[in-house]
N, C-alpha and C. Protein backbone atom coordinates (compact mmCIF):
# COMPACT_ATOMS: atom_id res chain seq x y z
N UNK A 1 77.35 132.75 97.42
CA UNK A 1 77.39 134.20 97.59
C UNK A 1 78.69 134.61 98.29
N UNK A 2 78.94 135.91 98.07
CA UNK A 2 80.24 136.33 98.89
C UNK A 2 79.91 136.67 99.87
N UNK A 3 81.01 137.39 100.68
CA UNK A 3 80.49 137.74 102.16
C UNK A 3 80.06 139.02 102.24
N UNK A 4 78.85 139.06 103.19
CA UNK A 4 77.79 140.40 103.08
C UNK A 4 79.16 141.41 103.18
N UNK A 5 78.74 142.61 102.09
CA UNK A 5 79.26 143.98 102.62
C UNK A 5 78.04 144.76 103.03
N UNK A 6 78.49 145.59 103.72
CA UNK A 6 77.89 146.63 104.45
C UNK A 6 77.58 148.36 103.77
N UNK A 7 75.93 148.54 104.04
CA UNK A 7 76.23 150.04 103.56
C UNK A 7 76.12 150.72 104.69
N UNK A 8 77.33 151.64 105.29
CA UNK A 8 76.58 152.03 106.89
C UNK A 8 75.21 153.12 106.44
N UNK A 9 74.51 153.58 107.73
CA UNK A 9 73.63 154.23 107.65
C UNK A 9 73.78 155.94 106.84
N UNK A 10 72.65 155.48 106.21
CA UNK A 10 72.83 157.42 105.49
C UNK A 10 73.74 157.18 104.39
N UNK A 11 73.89 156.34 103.62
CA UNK A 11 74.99 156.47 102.95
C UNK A 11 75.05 155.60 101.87
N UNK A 12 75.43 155.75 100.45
CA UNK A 12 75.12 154.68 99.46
C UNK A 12 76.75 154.44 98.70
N UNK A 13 76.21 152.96 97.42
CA UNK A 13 77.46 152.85 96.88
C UNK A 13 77.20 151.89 95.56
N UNK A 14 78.10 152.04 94.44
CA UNK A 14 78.15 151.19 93.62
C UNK A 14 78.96 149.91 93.32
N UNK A 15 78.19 149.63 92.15
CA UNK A 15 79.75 148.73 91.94
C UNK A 15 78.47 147.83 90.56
N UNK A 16 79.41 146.73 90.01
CA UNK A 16 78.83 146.12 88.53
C UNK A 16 78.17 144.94 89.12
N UNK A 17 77.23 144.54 88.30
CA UNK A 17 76.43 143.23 88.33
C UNK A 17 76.40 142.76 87.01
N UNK A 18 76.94 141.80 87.00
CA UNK A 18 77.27 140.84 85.82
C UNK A 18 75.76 140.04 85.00
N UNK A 19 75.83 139.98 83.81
CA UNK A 19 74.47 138.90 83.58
C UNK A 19 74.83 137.78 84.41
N UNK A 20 73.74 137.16 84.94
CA UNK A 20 73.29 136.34 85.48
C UNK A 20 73.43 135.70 86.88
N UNK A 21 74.15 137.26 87.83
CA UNK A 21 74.84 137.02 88.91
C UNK A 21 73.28 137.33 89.42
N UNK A 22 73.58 137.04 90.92
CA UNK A 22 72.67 137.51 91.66
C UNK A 22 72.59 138.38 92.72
N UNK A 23 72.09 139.02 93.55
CA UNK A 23 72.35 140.67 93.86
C UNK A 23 71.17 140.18 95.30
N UNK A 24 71.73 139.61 96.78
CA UNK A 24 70.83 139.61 97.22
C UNK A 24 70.82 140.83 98.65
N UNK A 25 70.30 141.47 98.50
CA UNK A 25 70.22 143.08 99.59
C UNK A 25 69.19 142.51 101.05
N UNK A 26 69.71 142.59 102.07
CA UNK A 26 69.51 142.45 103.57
C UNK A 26 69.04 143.64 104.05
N UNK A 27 68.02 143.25 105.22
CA UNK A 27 67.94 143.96 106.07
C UNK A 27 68.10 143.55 107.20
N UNK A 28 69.57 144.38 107.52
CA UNK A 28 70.38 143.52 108.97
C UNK A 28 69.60 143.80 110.17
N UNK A 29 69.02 144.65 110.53
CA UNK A 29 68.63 144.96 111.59
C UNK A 29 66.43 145.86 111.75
N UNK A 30 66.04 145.52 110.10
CA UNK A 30 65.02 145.84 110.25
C UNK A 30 64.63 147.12 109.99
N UNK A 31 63.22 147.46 109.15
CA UNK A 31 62.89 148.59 109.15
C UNK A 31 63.73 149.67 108.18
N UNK A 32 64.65 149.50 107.87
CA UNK A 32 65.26 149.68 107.14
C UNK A 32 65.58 149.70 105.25
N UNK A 33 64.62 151.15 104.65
CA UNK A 33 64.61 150.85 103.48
C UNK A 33 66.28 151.21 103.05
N UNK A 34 65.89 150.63 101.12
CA UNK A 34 67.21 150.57 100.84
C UNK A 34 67.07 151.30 99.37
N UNK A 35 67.15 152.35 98.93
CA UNK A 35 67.23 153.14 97.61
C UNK A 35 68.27 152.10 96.37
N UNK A 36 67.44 151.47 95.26
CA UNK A 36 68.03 150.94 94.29
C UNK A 36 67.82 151.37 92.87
N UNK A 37 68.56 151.34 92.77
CA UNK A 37 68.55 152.07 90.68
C UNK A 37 69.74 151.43 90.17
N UNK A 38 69.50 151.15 88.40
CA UNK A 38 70.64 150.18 88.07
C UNK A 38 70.72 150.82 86.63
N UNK A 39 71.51 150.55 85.48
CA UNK A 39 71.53 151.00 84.36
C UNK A 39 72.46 150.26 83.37
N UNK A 40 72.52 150.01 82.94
CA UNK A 40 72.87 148.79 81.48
C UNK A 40 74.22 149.64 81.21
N UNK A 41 75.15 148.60 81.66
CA UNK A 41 76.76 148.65 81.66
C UNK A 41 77.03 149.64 80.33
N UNK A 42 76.46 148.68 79.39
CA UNK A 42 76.90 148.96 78.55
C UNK A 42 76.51 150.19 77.14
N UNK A 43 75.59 151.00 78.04
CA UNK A 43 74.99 151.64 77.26
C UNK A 43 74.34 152.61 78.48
N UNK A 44 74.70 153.71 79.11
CA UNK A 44 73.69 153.62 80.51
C UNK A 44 72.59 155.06 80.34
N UNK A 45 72.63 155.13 78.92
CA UNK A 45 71.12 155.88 78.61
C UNK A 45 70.12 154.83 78.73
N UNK A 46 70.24 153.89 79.10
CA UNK A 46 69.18 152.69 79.45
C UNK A 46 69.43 152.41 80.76
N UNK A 47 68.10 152.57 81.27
CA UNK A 47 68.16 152.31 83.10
C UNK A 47 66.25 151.91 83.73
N UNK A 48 66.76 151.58 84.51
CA UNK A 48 65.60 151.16 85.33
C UNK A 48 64.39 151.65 85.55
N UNK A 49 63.14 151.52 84.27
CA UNK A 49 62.04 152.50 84.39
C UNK A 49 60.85 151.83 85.11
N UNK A 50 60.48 152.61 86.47
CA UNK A 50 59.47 152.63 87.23
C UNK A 50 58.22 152.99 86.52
N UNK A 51 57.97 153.69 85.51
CA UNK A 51 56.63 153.80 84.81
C UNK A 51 56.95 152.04 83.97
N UNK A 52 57.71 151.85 82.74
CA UNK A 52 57.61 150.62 82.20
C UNK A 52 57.23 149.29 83.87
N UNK A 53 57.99 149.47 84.16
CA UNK A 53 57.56 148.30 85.06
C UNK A 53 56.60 147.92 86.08
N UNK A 54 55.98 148.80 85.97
CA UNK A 54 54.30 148.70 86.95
C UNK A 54 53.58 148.85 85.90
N UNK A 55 53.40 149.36 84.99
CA UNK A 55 52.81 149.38 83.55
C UNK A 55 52.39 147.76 83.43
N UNK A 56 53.97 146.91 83.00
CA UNK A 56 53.77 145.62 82.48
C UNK A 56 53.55 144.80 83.67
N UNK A 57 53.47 144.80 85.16
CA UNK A 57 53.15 144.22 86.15
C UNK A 57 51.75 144.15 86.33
N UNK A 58 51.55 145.51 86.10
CA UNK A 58 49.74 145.76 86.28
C UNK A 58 49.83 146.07 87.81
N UNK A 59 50.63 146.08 88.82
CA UNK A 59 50.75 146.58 90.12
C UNK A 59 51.45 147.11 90.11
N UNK A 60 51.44 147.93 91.33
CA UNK A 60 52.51 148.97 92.07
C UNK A 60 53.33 148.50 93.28
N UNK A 61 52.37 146.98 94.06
CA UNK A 61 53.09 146.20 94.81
C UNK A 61 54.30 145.19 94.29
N UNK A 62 55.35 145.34 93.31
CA UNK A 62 56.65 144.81 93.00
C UNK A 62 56.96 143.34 93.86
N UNK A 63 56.90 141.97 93.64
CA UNK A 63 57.29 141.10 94.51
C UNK A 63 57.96 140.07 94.10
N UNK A 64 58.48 138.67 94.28
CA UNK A 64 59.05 137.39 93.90
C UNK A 64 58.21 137.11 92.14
N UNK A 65 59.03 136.96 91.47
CA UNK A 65 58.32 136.57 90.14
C UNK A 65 58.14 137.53 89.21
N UNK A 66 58.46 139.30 89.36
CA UNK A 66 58.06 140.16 88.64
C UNK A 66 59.41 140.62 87.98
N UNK A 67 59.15 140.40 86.66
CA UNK A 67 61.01 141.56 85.99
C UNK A 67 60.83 143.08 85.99
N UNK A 68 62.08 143.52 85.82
CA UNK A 68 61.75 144.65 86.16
C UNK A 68 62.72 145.10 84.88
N UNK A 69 61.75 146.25 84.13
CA UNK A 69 62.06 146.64 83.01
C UNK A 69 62.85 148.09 82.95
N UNK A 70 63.57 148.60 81.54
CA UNK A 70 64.47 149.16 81.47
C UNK A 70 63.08 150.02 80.69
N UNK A 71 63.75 151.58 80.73
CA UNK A 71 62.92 152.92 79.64
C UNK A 71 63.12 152.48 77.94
N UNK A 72 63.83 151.13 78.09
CA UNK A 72 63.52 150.79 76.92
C UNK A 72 62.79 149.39 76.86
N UNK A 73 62.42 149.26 77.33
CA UNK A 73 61.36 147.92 77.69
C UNK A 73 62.22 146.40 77.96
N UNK A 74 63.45 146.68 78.06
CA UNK A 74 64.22 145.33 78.28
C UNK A 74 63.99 145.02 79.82
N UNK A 75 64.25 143.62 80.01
CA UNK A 75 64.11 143.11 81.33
C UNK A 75 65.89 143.15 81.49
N UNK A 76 65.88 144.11 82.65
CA UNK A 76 67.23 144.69 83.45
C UNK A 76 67.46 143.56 84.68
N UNK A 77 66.20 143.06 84.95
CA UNK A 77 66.38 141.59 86.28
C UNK A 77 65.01 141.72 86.77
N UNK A 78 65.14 140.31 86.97
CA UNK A 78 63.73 139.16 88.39
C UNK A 78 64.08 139.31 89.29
N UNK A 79 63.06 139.87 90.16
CA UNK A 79 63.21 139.56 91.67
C UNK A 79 62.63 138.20 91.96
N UNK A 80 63.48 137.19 92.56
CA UNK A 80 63.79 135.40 92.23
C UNK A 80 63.09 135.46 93.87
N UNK A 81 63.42 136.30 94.69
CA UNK A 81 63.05 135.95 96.41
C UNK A 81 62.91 137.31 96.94
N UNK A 82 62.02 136.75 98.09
CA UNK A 82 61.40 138.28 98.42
C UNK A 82 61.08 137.95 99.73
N UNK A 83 61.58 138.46 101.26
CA UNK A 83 61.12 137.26 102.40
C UNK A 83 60.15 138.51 102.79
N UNK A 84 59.48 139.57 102.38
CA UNK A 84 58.47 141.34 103.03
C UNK A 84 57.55 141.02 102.01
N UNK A 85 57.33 141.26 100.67
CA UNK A 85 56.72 141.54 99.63
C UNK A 85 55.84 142.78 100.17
N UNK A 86 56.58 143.57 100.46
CA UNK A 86 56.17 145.32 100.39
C UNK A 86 57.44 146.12 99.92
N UNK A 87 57.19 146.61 98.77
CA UNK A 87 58.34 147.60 98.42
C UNK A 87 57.86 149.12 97.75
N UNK A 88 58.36 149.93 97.44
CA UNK A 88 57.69 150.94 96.51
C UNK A 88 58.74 151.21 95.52
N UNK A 89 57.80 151.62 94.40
CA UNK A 89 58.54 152.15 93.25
C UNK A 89 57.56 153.50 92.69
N UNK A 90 57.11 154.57 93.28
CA UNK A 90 56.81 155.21 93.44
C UNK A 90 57.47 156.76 93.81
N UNK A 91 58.32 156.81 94.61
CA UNK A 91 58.72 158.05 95.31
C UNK A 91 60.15 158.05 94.81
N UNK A 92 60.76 159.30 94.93
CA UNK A 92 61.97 159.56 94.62
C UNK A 92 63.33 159.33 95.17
N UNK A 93 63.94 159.20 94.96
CA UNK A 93 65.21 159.23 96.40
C UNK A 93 65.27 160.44 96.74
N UNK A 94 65.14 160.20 98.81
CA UNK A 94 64.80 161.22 99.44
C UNK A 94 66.12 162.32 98.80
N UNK A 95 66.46 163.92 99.18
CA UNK A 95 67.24 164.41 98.84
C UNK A 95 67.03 165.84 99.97
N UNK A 96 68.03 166.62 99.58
CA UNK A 96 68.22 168.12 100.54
C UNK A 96 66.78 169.05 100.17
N UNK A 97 66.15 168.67 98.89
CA UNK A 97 65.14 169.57 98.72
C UNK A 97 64.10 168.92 99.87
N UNK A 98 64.19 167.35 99.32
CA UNK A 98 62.84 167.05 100.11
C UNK A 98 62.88 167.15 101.08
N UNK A 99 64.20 166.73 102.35
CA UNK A 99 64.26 167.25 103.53
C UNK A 99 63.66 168.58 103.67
N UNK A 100 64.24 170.02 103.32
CA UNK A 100 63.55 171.21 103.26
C UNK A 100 62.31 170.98 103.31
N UNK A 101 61.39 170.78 102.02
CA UNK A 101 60.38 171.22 101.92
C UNK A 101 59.25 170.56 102.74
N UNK A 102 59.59 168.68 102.80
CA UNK A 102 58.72 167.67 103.53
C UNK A 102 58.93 168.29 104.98
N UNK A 103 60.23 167.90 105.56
CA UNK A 103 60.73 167.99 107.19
C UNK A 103 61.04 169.44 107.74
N UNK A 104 61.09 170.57 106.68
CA UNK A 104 61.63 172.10 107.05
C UNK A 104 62.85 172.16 107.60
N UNK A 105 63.69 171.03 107.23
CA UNK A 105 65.48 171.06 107.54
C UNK A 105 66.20 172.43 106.71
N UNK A 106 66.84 173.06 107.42
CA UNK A 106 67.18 174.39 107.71
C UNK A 106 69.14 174.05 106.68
N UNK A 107 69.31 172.66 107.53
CA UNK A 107 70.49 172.69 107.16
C UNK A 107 70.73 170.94 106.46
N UNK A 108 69.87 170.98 105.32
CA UNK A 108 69.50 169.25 105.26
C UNK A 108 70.56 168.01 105.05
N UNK A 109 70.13 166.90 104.94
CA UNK A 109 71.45 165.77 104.56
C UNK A 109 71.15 165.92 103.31
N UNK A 110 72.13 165.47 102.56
CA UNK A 110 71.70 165.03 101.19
C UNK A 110 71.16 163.94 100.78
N UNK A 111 70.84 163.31 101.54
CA UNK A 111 69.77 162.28 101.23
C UNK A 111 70.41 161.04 100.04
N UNK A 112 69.45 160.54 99.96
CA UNK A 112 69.91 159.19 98.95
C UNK A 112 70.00 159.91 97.38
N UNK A 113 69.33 160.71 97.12
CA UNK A 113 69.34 161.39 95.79
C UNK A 113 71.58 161.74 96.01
N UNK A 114 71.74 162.51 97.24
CA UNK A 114 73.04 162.81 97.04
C UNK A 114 74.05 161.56 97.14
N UNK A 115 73.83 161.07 97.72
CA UNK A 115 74.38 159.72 98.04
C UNK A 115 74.86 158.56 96.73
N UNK A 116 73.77 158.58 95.75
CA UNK A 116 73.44 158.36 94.53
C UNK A 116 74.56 158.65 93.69
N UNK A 117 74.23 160.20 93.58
CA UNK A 117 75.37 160.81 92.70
C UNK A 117 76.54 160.94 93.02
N UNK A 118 77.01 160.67 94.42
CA UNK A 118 78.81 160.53 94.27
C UNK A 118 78.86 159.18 93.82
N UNK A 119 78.31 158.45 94.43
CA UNK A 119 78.59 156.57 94.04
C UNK A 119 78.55 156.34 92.90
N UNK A 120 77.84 157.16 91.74
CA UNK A 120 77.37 157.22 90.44
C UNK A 120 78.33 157.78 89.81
N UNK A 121 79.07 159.02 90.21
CA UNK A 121 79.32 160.34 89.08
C UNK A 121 80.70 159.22 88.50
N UNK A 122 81.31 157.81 89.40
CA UNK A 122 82.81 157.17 88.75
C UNK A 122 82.04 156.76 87.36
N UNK A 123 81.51 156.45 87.41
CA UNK A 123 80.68 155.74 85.89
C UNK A 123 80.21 156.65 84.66
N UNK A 124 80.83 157.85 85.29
CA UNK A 124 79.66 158.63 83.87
C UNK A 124 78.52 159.49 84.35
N UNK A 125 77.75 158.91 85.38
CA UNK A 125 76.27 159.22 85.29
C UNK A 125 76.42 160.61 86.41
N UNK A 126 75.52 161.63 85.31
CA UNK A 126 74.95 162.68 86.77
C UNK A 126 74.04 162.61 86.69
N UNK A 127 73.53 163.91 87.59
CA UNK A 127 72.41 163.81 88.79
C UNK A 127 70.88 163.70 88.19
N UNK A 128 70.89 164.75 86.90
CA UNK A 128 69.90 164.60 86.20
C UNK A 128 69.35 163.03 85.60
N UNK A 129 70.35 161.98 85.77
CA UNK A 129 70.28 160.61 85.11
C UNK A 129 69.87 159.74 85.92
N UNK A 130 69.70 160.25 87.40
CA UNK A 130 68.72 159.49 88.23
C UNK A 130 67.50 159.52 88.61
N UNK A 131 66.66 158.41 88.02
CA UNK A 131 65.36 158.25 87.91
C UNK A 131 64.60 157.83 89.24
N UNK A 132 63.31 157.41 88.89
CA UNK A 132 63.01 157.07 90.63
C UNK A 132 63.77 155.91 90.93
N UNK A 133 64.01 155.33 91.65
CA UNK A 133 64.46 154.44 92.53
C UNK A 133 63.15 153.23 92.72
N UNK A 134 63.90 152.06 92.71
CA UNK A 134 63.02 150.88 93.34
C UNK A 134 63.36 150.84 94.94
N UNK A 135 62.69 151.36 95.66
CA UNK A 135 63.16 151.19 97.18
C UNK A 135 62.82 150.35 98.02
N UNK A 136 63.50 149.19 98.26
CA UNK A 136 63.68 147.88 98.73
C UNK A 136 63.27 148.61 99.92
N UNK A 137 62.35 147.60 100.38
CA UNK A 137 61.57 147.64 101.93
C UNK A 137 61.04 149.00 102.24
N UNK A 138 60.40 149.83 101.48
CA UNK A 138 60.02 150.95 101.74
C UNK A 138 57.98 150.65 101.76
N UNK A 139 57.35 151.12 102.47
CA UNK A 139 56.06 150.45 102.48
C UNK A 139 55.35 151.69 102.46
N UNK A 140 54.55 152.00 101.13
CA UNK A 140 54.30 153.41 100.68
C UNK A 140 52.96 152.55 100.25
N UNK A 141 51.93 152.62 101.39
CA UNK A 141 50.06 152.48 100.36
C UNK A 141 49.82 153.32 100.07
N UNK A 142 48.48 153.74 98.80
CA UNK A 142 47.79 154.05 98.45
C UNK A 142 46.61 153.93 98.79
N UNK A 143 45.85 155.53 98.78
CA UNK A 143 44.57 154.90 99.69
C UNK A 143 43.37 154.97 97.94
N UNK A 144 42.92 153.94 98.17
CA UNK A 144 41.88 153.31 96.95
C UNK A 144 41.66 154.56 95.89
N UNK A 145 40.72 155.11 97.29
CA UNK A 145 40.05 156.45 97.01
C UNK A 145 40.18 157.38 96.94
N UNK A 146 41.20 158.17 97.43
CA UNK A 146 41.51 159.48 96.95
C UNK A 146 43.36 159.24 96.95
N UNK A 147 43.79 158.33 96.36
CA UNK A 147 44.90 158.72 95.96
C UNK A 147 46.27 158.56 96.61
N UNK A 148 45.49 159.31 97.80
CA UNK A 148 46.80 159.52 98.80
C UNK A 148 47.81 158.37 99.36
N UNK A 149 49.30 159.07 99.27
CA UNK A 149 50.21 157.98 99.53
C UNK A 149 50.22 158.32 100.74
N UNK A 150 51.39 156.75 101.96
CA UNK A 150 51.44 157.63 103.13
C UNK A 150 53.28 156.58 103.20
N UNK A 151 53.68 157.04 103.96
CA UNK A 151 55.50 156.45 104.26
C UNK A 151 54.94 155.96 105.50
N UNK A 152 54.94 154.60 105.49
CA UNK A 152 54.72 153.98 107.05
C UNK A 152 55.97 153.36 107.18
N UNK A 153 56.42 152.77 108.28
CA UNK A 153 57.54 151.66 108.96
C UNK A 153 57.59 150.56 107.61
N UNK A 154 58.84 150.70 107.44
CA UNK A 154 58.83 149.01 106.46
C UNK A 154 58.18 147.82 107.48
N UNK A 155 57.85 146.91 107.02
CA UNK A 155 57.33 145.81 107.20
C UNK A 155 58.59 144.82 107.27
N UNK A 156 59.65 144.96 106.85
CA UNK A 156 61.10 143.81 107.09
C UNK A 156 61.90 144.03 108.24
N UNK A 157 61.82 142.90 108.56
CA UNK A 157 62.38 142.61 109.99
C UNK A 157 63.86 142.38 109.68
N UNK A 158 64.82 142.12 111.13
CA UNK A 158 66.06 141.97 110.72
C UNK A 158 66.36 140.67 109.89
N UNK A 159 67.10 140.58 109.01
CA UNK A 159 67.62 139.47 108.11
C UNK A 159 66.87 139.49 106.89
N UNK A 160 65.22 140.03 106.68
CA UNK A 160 64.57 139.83 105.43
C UNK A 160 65.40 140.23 104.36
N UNK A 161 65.30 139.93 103.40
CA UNK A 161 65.97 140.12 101.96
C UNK A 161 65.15 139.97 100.61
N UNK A 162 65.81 140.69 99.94
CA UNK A 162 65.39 140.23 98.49
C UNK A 162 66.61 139.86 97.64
N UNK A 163 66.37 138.67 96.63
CA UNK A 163 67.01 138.39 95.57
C UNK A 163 66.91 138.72 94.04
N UNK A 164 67.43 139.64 93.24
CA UNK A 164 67.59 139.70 92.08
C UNK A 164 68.35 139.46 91.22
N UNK A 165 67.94 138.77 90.11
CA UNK A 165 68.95 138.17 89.38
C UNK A 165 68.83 138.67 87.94
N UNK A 166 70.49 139.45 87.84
CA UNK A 166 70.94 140.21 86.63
C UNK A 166 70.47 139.41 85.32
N UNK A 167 69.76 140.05 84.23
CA UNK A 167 69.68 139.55 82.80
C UNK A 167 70.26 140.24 81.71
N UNK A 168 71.21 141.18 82.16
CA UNK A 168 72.01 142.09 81.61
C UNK A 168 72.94 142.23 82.47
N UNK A 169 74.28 142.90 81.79
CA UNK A 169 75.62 143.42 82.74
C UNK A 169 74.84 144.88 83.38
N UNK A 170 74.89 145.22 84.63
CA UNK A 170 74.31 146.36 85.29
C UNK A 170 75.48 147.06 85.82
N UNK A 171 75.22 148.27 86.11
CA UNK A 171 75.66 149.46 87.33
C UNK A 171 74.68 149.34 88.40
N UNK A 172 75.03 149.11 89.37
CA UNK A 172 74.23 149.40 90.60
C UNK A 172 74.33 150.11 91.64
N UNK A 173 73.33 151.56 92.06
CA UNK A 173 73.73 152.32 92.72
C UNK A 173 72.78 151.78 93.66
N UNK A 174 73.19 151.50 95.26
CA UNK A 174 72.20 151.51 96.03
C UNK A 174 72.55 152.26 97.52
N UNK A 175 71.75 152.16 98.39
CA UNK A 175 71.90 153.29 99.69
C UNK A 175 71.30 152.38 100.32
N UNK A 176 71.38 153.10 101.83
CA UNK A 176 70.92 152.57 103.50
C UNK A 176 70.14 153.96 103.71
N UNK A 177 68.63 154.00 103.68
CA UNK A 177 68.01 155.40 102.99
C UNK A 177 68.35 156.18 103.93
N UNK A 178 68.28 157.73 103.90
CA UNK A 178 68.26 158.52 104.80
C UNK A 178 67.06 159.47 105.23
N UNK A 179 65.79 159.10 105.09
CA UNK A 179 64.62 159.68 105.29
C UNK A 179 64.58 159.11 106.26
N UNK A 180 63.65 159.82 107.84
CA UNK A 180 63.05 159.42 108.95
C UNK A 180 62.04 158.60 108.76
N UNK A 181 61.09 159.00 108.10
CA UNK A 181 59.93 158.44 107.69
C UNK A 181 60.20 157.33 107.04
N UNK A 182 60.79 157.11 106.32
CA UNK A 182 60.87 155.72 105.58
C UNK A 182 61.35 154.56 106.14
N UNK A 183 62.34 155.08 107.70
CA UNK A 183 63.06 154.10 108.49
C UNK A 183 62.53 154.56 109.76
N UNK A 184 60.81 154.56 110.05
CA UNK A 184 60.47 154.53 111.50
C UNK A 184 61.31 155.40 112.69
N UNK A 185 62.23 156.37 111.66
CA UNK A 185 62.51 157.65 112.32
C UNK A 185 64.30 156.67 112.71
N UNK A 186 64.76 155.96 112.58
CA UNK A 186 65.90 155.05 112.97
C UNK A 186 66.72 154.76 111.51
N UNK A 187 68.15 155.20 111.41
CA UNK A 187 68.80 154.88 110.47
C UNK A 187 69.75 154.10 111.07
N UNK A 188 69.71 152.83 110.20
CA UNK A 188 70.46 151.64 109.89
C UNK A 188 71.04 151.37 109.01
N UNK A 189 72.36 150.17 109.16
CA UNK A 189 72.84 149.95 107.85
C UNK A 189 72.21 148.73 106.87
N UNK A 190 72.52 148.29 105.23
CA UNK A 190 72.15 147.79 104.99
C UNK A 190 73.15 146.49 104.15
N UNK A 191 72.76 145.19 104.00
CA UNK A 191 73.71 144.00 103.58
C UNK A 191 73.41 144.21 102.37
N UNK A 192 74.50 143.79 101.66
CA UNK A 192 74.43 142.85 100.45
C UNK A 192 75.73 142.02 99.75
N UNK A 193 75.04 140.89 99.18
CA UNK A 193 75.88 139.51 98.82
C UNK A 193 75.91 139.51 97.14
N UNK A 194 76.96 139.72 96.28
CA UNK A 194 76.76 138.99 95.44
C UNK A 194 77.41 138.07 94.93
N UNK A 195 76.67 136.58 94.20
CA UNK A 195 77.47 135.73 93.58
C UNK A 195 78.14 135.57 92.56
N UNK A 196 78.88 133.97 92.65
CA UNK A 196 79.93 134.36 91.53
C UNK A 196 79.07 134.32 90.41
């Protein structure tokens, strides 16, 4: 692997993932989710669908051993290692609306939704072209019975990680989230390594 770069807090970024590299994302300091979305180099009306891939999982808990499929049913990458196995693929990347409407921010951040789209717009992609997000270390239950989601503290401590490994050439947009709730009210930055 290369040497970790850094996403500081509140703040996201791209860059390419090659077939068959591997893409492993840290949590340096804990608690700390991480907003991920990816889209097929070479074609990027194909991207990372959260309905296809809990569909063919049969769960909503995402962990070591599960691929994760494209809106066109291709496998986009395996998550190969997983040191939490709590993630969500459920909720949106936070953004200025949801601040408003969730938190009543007057004057909001732009959140990972904005964060997204500058790191994104070098490639082509706008804002409308970002789908939900797989959000590494984000710990979103469901309650059985009536439905309800809730944003608790991630469950990853400092150093946990996950490994995914590209089965296609990718774009990868990812962030160091900027929701309170999703980071136990504490924003941190987040690692990642990839190999040759």
């Amino acid at each position: 692997m290369h040497k970790i770069k850094i996403i500081p807090p509140r703040s996201g970024t791209s860059f390419i993932l090659k077939k068959d590299q591997r893409l492993k994302v840290i949590d340096l300091e804990g608690e700390q989710v991480s907003d991920f979305i990816c889209y097929n180099l070479h074609d990027k009306a194909e991207y990372l669908s959260s309905g296809r891939t809990i569909d063919y999982a049969e769960t909503i808990y995402l962990t070591k051993g599960h691929p994760f499929y494209s809106n066109r049913s291709n496998v986009m990458f395996d998550m190969i290692e997983d040191t939490v196995g709590r993630h969500d693929f459920l909720l949106t990347p936070c953004s200025a609306d949801m601040f408003r409407i969730i938190y009543g921010h007057t004057h909001p951040h732009q959140g990972c939704f904005g964060n997204l789209c500058n790191a994104l717009k070098g490639y082509g992609i706008l804002p409308d072209e970002i789908p939900t997000c797989f959000n590494i270390f984000m710990n979103v239950p469901v309650d059985g019975e009536t439905g309800k989601v809730s944003v608790l503290p991630p469950k990853s401590k400092a150093g946990d990680f996950v490994i995914l490994h590209a089965r296609m050439d990718l774009i990868i947009g990812i962030t160091a989230c900027s929701a309170e709730m999703s980071n136990n009210y504490s924003f941190k930055p987040i690692g990642y390594q990839v190999d040759e």
